[in-house]
N, C-alpha and C. Protein backbone atom coordinates (compact mmCIF):
# COMPACT_ATOMS: atom_id res chain seq x y z
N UNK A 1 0.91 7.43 14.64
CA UNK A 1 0.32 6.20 14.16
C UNK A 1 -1.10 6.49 13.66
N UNK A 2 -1.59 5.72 12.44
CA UNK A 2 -2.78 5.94 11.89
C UNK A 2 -3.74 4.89 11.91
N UNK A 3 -4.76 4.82 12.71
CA UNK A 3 -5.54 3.27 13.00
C UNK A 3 -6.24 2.87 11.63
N UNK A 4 -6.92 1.99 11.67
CA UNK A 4 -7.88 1.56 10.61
C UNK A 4 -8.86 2.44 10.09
N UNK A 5 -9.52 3.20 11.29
CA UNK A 5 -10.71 4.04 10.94
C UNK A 5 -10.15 4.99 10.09
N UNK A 6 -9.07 5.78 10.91
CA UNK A 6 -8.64 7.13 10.04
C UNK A 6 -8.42 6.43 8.43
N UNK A 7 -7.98 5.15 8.40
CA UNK A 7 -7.05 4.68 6.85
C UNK A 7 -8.81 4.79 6.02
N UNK A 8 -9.37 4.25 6.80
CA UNK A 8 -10.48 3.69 6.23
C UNK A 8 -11.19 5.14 5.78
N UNK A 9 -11.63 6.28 6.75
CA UNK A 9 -11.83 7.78 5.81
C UNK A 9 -10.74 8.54 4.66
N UNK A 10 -9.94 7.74 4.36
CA UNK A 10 -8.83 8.39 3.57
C UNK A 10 -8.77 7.57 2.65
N UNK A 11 -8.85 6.54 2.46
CA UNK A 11 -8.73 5.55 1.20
C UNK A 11 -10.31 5.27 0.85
N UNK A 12 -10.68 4.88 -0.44
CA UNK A 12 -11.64 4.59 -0.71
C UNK A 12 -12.21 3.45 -0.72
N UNK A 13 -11.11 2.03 -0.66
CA UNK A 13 -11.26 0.61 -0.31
C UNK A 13 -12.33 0.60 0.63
N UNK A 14 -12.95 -0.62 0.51
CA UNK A 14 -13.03 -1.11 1.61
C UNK A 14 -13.19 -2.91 1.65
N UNK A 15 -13.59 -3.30 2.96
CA UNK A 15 -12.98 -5.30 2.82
C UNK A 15 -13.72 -5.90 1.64
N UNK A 16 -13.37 -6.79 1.21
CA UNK A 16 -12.17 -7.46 0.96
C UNK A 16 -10.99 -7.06 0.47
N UNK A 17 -11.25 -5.50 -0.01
CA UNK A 17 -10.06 -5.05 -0.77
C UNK A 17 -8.94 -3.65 -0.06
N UNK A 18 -9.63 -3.38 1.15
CA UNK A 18 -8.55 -2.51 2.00
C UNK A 18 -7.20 -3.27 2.29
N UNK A 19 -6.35 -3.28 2.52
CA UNK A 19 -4.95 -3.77 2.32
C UNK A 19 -4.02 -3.19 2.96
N UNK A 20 -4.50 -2.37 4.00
CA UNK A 20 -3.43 -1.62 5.11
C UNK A 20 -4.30 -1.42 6.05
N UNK A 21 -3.82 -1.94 7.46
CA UNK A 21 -4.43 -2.58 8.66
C UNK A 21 -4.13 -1.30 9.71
N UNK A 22 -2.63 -0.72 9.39
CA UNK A 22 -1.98 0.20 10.33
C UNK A 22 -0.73 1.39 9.60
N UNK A 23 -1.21 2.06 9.98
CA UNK A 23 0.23 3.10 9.51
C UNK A 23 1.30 3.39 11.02
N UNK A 24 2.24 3.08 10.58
CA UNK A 24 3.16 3.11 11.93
C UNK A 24 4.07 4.25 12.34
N UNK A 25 4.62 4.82 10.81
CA UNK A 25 5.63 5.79 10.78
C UNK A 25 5.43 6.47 9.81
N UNK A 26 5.61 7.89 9.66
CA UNK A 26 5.13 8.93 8.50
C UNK A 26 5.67 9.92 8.13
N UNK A 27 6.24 10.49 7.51
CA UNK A 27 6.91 12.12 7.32
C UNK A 27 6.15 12.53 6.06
N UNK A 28 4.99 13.06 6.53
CA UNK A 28 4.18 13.90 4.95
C UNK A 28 5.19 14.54 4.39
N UNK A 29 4.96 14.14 2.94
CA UNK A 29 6.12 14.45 2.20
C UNK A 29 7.02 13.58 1.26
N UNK A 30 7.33 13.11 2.68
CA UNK A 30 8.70 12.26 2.60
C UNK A 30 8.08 10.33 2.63
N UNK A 31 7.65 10.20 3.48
CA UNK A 31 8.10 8.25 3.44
C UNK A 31 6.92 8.01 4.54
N UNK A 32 6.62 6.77 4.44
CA UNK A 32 5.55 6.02 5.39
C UNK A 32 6.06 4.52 5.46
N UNK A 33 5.33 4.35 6.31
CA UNK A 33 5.69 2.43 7.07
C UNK A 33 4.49 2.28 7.32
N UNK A 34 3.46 1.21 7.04
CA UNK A 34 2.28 0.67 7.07
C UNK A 34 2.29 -0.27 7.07
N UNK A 35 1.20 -1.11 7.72
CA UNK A 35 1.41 -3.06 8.44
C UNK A 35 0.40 -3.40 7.49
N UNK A 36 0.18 -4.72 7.03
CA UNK A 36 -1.17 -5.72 6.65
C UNK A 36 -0.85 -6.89 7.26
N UNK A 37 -1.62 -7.02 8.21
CA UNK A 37 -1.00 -8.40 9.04
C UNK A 37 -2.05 -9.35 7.90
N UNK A 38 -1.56 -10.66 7.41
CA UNK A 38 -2.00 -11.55 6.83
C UNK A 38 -2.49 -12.46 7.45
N UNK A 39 -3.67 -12.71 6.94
CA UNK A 39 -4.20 -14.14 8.05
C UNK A 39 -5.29 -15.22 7.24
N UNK A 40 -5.03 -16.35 7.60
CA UNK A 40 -5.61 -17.24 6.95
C UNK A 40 -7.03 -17.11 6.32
N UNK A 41 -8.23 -16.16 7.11
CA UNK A 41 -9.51 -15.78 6.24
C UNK A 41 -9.33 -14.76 5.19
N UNK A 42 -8.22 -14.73 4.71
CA UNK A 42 -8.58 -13.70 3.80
C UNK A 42 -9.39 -14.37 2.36
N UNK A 43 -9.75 -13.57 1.84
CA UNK A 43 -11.05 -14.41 0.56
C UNK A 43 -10.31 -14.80 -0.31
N UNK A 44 -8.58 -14.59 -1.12
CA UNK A 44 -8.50 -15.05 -1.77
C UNK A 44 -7.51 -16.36 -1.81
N UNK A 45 -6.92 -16.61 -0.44
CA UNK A 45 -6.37 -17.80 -0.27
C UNK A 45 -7.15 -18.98 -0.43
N UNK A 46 -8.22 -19.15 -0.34
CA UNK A 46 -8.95 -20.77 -1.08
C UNK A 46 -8.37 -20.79 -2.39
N UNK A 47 -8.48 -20.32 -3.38
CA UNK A 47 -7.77 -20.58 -4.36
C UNK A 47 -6.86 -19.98 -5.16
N UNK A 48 -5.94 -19.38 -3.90
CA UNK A 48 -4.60 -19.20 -4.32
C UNK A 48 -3.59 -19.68 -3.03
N UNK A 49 -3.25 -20.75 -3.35
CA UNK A 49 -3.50 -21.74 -3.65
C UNK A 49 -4.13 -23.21 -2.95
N UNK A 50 -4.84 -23.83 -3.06
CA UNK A 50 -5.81 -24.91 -2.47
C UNK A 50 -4.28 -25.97 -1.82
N UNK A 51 -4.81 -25.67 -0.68
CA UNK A 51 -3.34 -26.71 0.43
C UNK A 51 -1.94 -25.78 0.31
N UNK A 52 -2.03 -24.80 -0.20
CA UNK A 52 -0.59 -24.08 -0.01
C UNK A 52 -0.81 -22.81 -0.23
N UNK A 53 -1.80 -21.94 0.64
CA UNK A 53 -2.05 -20.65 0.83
C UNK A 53 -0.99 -19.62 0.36
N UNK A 54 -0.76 -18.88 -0.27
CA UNK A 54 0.15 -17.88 -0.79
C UNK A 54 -0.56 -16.96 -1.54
N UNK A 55 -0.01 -15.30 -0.53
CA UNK A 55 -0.34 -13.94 -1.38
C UNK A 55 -0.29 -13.56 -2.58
N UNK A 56 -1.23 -13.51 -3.40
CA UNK A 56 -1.19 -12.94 -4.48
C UNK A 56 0.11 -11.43 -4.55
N UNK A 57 0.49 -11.54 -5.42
CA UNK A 57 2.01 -10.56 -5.41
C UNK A 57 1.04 -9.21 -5.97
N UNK A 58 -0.04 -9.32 -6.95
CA UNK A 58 -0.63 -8.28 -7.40
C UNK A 58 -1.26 -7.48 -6.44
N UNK A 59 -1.59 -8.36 -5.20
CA UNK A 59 -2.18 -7.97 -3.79
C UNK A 59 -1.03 -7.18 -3.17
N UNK A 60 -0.02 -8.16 -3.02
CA UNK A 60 1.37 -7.05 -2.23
C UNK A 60 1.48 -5.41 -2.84
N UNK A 61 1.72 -5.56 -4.18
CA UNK A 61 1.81 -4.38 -4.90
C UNK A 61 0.50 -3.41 -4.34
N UNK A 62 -0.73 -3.78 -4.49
CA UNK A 62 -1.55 -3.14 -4.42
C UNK A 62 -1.90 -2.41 -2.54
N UNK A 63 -1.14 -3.44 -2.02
CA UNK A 63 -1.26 -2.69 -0.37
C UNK A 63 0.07 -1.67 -0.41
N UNK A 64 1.05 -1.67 -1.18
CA UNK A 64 1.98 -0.65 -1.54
C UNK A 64 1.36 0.55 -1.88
N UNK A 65 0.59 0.49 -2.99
CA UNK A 65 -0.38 1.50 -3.53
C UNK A 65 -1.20 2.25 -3.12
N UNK A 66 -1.71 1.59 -1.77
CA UNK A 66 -2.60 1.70 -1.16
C UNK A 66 -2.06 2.97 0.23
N UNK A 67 -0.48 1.92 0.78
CA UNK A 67 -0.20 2.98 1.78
C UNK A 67 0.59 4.46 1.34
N UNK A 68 0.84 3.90 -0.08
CA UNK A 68 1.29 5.32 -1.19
C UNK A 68 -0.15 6.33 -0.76
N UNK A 69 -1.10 5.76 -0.90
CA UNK A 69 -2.14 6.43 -0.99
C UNK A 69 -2.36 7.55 0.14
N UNK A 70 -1.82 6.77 1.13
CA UNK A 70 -1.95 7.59 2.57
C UNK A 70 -1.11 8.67 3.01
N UNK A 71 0.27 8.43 2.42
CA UNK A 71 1.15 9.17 2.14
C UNK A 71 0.74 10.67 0.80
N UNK A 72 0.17 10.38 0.28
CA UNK A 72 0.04 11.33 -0.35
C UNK A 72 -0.92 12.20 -0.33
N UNK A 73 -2.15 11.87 -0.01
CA UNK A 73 -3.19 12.39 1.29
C UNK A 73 -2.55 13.40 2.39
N UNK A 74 -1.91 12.21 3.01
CA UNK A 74 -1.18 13.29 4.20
C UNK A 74 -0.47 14.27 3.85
N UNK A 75 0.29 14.11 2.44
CA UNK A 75 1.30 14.72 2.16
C UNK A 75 0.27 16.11 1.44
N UNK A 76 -0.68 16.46 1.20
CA UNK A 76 -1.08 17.83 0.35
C UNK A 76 -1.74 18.12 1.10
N UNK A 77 -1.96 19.71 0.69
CA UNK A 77 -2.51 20.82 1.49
C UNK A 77 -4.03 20.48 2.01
N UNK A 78 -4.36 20.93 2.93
CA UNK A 78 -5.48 20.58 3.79
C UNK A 78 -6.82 20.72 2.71
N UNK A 79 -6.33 21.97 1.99
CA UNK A 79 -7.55 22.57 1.05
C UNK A 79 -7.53 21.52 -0.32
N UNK A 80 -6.29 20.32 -0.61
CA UNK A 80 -6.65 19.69 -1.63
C UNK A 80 -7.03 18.05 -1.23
N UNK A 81 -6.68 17.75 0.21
CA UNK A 81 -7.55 16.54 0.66
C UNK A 81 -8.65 16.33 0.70
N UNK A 82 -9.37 15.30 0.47
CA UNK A 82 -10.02 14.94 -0.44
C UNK A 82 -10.71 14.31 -1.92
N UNK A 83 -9.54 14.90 -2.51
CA UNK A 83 -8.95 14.55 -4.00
C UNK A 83 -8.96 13.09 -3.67
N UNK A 84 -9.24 12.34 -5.00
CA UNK A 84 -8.79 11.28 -5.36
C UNK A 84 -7.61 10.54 -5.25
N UNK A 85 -6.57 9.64 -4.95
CA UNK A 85 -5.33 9.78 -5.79
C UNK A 85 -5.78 8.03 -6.24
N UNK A 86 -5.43 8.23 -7.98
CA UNK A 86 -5.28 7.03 -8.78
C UNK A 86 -4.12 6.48 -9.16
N UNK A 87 -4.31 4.90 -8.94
CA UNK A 87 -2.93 4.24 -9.43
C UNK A 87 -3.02 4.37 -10.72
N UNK A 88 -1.66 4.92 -11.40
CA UNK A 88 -1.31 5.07 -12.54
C UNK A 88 -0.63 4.08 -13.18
N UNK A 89 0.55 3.13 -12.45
CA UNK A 89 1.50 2.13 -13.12
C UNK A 89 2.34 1.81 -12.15
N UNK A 90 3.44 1.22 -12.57
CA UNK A 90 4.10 0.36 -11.85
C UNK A 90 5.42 -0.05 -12.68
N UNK A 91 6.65 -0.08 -12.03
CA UNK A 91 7.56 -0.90 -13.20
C UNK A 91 8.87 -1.17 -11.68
N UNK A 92 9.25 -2.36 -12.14
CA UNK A 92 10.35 -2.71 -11.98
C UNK A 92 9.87 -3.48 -10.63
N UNK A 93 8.96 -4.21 -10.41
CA UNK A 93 8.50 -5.14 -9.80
C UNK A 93 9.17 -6.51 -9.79
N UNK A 94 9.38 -6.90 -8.84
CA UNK A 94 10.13 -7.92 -8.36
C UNK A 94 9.91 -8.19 -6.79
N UNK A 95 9.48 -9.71 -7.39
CA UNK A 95 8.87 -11.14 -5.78
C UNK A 95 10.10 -11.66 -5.34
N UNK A 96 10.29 -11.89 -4.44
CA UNK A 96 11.41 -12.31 -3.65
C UNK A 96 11.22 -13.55 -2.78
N UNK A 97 10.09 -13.51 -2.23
CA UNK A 97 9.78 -14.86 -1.15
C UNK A 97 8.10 -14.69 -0.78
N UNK A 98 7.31 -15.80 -0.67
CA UNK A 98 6.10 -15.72 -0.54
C UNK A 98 5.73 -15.22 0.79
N UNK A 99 4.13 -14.85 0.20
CA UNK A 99 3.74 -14.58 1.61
C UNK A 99 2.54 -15.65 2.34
N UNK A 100 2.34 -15.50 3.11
CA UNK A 100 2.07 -16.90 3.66
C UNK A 100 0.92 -16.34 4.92
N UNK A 101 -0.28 -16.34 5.27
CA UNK A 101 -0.91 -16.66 6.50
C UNK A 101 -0.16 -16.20 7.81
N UNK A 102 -0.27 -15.87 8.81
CA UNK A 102 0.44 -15.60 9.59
C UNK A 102 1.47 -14.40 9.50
N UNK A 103 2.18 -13.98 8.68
CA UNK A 103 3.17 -12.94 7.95
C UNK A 103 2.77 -11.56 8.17
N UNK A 104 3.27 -11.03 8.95
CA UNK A 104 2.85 -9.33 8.85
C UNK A 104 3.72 -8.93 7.97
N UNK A 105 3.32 -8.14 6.69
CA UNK A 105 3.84 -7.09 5.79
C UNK A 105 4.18 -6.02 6.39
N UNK A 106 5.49 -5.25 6.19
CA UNK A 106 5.74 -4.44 6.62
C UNK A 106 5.69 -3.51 5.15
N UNK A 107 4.64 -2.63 5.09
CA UNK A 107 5.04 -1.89 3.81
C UNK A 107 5.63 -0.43 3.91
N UNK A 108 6.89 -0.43 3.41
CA UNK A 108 7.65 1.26 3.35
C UNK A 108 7.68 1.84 1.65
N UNK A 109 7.22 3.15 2.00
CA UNK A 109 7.26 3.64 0.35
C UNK A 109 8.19 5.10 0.68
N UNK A 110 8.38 5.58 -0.41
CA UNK A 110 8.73 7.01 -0.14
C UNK A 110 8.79 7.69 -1.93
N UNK A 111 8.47 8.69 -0.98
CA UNK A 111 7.76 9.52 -2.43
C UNK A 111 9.56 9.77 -3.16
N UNK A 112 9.59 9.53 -4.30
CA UNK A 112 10.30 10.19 -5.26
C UNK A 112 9.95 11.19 -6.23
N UNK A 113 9.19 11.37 -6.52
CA UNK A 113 8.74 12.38 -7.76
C UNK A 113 7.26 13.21 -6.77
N UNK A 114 7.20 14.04 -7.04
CA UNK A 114 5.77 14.98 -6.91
C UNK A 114 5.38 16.41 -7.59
N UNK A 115 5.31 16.30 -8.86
CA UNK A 115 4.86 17.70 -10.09
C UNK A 115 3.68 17.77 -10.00
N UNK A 116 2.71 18.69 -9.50
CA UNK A 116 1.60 19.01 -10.18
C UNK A 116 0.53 17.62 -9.12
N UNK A 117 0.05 17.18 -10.51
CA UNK A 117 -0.96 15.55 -9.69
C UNK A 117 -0.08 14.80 -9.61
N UNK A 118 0.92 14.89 -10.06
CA UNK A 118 1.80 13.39 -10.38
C UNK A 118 2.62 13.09 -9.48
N UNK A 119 2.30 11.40 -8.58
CA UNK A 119 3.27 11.35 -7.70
C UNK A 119 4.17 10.13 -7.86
N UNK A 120 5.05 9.90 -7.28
CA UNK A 120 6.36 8.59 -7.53
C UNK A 120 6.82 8.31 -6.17
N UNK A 121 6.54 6.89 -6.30
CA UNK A 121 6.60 6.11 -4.93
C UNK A 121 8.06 5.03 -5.13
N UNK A 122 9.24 5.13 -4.58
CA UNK A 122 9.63 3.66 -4.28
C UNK A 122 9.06 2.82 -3.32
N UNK A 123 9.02 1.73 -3.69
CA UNK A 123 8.54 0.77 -2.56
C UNK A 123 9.00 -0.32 -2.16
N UNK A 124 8.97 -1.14 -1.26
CA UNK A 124 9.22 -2.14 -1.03
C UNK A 124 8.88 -3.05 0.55
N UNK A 125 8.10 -4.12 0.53
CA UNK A 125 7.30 -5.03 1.58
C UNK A 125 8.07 -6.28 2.46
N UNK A 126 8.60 -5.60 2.99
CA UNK A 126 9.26 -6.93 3.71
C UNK A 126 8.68 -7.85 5.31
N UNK A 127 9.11 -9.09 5.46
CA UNK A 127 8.42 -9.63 6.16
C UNK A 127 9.10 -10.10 7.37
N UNK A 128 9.76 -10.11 8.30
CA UNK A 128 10.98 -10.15 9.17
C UNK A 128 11.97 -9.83 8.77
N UNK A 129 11.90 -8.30 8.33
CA UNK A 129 13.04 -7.65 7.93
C UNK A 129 13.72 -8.65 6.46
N UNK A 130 13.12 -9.24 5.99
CA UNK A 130 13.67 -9.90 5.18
C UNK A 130 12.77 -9.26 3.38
N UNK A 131 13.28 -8.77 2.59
CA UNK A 131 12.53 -8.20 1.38
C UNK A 131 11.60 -9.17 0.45
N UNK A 132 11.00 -9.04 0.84
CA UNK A 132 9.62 -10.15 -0.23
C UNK A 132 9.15 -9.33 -2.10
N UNK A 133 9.01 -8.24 -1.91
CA UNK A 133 8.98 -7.60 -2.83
C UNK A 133 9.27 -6.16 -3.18
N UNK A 134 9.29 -5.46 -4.21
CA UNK A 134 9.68 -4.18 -3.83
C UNK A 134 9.29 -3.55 -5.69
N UNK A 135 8.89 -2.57 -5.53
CA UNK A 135 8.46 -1.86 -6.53
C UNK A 135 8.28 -0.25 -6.96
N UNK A 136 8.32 0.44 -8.36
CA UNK A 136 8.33 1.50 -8.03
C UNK A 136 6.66 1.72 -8.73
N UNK A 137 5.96 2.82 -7.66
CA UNK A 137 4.78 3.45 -8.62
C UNK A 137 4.36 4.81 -8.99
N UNK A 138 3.87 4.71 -9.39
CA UNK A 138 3.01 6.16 -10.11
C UNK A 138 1.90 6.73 -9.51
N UNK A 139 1.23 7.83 -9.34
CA UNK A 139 -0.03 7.33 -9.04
C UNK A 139 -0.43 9.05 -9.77
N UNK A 140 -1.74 9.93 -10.03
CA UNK A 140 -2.16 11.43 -10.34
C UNK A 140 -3.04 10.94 -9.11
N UNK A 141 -3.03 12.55 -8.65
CA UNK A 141 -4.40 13.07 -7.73
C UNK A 141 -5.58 13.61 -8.87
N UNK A 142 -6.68 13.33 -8.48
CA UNK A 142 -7.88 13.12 -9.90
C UNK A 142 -8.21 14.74 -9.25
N UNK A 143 -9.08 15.31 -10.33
CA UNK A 143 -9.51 16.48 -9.79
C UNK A 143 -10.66 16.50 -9.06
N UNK A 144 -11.58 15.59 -8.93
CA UNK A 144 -12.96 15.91 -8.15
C UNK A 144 -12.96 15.42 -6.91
N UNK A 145 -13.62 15.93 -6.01
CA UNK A 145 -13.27 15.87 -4.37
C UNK A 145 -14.30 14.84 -3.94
């Protein structure tokens, strides 16, 4: 398991825009499971939406991206952590059911592609085992440390 602090020296976010609370399950390499428990202070529910709070989906995607991020960190050689890794794109995105206050995200990715910088994530965020969204991404490791 990976707490906040460790996420927090490995990603470059930080609040309002860190987006993974917990890493739960991991196979460098291979696949990760990471939490964002959702909760009513977050900054952008006032106006999204005013009396009917709901996650921005560009937000879901982006805590995908995010625990991609950790995964791929973990996943390279000791001597190339450090590196950057940048979101590159995204396709085949699809919302399924909102997210709501209260809702822990469960986010699972797993690497599909890895050449060189270039890595490939499936993904997908579900919320009592039930699929809210799911997406595939891209991301290069940048060269400067």
């Amino acid at each position: 398991m990976i707490e906040i602090k460790e996420i927090m020296n490995i990603l470059p976010h930080a609040y309002p825009f860190l987006l993974v609370d917990r890493i739960i399950e991991m196979e460098p390499g291979k696949r990760i499971v990471g939490i964002k428990n959702v909760t009513y202070n977050e900054p952008f529910f006032p106006g999204h939406f005013p009396g009917r709070p709901i996650m921005p989906g560009v937000l879901i995607v982006e805590a995908m991206a995010q625990t991609a991020g950790v995964l791929a960190f973990k996943s390279m050689p000791e001597e190339e952590q450090g590196r950057p890794v940048y979101f590159l794109g995204i396709d085949n995105v699809r919302f399924r059911k909102p997210v709501v206050p209260g809702d822990q995200l469960r986010l699972e990715l797993e690497i599909t592609k890895h050449r060189q910088s270039i890595w490939g994530f499936k993904g997908k965020a579900l919320v009592d085992g039930n699929l809210v969204a799911q997406a595939e991404l891209l991301a290069m490791l940048g060269d400067e440390k």
